[in-house]
Protein backbone atom coordinates (compact mmCIF):
# COMPACT_ATOMS: atom_id res chain seq x y z
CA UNK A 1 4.01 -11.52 18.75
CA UNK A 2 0.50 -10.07 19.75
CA UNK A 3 2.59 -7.06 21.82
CA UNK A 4 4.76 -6.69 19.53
CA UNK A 5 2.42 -5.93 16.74
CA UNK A 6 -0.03 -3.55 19.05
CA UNK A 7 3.31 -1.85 19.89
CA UNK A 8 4.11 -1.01 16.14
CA UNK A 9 0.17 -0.44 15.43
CA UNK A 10 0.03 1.91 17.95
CA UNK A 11 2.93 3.40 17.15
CA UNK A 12 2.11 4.02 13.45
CA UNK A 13 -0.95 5.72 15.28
CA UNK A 14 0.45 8.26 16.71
CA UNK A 15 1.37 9.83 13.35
CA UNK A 16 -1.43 9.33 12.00
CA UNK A 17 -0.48 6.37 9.84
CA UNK A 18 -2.51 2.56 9.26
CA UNK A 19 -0.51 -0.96 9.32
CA UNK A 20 -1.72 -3.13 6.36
CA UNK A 21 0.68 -5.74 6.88
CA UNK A 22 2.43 -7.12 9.75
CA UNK A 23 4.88 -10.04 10.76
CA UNK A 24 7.83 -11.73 12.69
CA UNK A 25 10.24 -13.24 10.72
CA UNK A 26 13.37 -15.17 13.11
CA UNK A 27 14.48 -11.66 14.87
CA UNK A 28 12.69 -9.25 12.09
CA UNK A 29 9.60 -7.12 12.53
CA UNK A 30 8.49 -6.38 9.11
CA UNK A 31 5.13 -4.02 8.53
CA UNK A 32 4.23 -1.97 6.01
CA UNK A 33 2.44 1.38 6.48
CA UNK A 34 0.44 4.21 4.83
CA UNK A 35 -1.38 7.07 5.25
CA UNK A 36 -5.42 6.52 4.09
CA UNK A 37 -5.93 9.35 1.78
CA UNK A 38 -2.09 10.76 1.62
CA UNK A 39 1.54 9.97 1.10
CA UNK A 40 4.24 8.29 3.41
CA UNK A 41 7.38 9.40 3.78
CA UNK A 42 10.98 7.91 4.91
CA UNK A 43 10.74 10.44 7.83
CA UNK A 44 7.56 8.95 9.10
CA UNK A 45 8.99 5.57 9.16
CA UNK A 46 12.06 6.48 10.76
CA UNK A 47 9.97 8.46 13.67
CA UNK A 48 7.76 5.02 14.02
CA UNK A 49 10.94 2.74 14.11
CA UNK A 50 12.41 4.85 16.79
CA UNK A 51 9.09 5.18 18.25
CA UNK A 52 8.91 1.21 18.05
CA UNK A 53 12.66 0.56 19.52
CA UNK A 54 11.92 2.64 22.06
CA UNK A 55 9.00 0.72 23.53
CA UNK A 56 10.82 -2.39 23.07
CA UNK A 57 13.74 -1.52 25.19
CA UNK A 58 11.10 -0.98 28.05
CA UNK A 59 10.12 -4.56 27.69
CA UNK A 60 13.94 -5.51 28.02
CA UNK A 61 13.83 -6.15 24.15
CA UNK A 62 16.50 -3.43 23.36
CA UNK A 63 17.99 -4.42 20.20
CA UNK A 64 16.61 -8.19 20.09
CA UNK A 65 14.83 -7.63 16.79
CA UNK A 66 15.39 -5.67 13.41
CA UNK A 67 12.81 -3.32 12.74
CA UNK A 68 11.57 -3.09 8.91
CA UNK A 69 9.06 -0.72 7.94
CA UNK A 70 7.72 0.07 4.39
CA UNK A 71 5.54 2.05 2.55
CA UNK A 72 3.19 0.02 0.57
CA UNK A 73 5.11 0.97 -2.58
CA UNK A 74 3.63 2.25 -6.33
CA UNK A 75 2.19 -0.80 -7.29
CA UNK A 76 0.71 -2.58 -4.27
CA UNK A 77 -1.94 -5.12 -5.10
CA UNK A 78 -4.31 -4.23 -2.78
CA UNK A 79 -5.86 -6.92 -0.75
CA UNK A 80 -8.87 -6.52 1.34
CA UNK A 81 -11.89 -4.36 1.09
CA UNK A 82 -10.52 -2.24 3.79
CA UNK A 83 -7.74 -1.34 1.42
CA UNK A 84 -10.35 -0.32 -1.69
CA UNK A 85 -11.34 2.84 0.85
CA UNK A 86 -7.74 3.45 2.64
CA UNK A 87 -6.67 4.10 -1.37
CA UNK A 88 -9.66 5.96 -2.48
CA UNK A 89 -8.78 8.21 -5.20
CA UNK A 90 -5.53 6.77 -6.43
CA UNK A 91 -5.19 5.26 -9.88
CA UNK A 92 -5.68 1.84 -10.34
CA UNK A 93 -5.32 -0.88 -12.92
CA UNK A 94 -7.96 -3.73 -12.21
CA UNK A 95 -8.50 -6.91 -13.10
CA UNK A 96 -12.10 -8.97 -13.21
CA UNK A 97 -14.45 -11.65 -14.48
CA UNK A 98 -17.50 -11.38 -16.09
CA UNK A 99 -19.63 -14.46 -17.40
CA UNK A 100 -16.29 -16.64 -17.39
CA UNK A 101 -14.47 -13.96 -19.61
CA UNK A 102 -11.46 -11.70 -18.20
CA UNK A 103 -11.09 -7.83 -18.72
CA UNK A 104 -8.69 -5.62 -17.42
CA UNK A 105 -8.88 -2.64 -17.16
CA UNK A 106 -7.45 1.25 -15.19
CA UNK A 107 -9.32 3.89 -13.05
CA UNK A 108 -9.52 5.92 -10.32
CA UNK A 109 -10.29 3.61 -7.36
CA UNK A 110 -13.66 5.12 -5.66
CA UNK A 111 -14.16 2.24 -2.87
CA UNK A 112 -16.53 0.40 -1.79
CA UNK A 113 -20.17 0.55 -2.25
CA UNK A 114 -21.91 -2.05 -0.53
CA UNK A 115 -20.12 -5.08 -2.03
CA UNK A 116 -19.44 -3.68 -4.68
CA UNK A 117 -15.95 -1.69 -5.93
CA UNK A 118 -16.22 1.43 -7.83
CA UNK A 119 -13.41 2.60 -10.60
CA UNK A 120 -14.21 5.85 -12.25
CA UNK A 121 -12.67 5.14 -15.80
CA UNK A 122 -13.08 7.20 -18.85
CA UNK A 123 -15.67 5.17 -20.34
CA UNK A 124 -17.88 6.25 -16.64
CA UNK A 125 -17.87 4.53 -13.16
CA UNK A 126 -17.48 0.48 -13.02
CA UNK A 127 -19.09 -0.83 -10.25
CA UNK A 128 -17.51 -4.31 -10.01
CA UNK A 129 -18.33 -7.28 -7.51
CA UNK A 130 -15.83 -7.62 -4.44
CA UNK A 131 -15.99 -11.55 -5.38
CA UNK A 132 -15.65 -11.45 -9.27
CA UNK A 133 -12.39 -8.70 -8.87
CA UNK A 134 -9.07 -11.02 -9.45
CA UNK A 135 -6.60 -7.95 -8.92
CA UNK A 136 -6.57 -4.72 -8.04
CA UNK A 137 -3.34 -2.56 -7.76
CA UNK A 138 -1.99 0.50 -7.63
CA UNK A 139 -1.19 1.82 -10.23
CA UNK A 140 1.21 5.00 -11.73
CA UNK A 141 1.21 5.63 -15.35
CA UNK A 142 4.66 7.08 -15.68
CA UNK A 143 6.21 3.26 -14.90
CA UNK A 144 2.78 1.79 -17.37
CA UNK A 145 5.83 1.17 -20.26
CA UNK A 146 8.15 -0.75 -17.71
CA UNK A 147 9.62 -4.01 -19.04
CA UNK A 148 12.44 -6.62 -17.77
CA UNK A 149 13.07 -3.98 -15.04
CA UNK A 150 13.91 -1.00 -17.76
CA UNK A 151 11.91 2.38 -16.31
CA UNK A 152 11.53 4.34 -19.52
CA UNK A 153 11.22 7.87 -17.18
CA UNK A 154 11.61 11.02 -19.35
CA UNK A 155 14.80 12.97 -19.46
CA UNK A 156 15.37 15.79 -17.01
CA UNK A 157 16.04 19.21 -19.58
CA UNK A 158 18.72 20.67 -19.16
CA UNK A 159 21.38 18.38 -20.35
CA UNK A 160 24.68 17.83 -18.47
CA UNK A 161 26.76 19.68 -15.86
């Protein structure tokens, strides 16, 4: 499993991209990907899984496993403190406790600053305690009205063809 996953790590190196998650499911490789301080595209994860299939049919592995690679997605709850600086910049809805009461709240996610986590919101910067942050995620306010799976996107103009 260790080989495998440098072999996909490295992979994902080679264009420049970071693996955040990583496992071996029965015969499925599943990781998910990103690019610290851009945007991933299907391209880049076809390039790594050929990139990835490739290396495992010099080991004699030639189509023993499934290869699934994702991009961390819109709304990833982000899960380390390693992640707070790979997403630096990107807006963020965050959730913490503060003398046993919970607030919630959205920013722009600034990283970390010693161990502290800094959200730029409009009411100024938060600087919140790694340890007293419940969850932090990603956040895009075009899907903030989604509810029982209905996406309330607007309209294209134009009307019909």
């Amino acid at each position: 499993m260790d080989r495998i996953k440098k072999i996909v790590g490295e992979n994902a190196e080679r264009l420049g991209l970071l693996m955040l998650e990583f496992s071996i499911q029965g015969e499925k490789i599943e990781a998910v990907l990103c690019r610290k301080g851009g945007s991933i595209s299907i391209g880049d994860l076809e390039t790594v899984s050929r990139f990835v299939s490739q290396d495992l049919a010099k080991l004699g592995l030639e189509g023993a496993y499934e290869i699934n690679l994702l991009s961390p997605g819109l709304d990833r709850v982000l899960k380390s403190r390693e992640e707070m600086d790979i997403f630096v910049g990107k807006p963020a809805k965050f959730i913490y406790i503060v003398d046993g009461k919970v607030f919630s709240d959205t920013g722009l996610l600034r990283g970390n600053s010693r161990d502290n986590v800094l959200f730029e919101t409009p009411s100024g910067v938060k600087e919140i305690p790694f340890e007293e942050l419940t969850k932090v995620s990603l956040f895009v306010e075009e899907f903030s009205n989604r509810k029982d799976g209905d996406c309330r996107c607007a309209k294209s103009k134009g009307g019909k063809k």
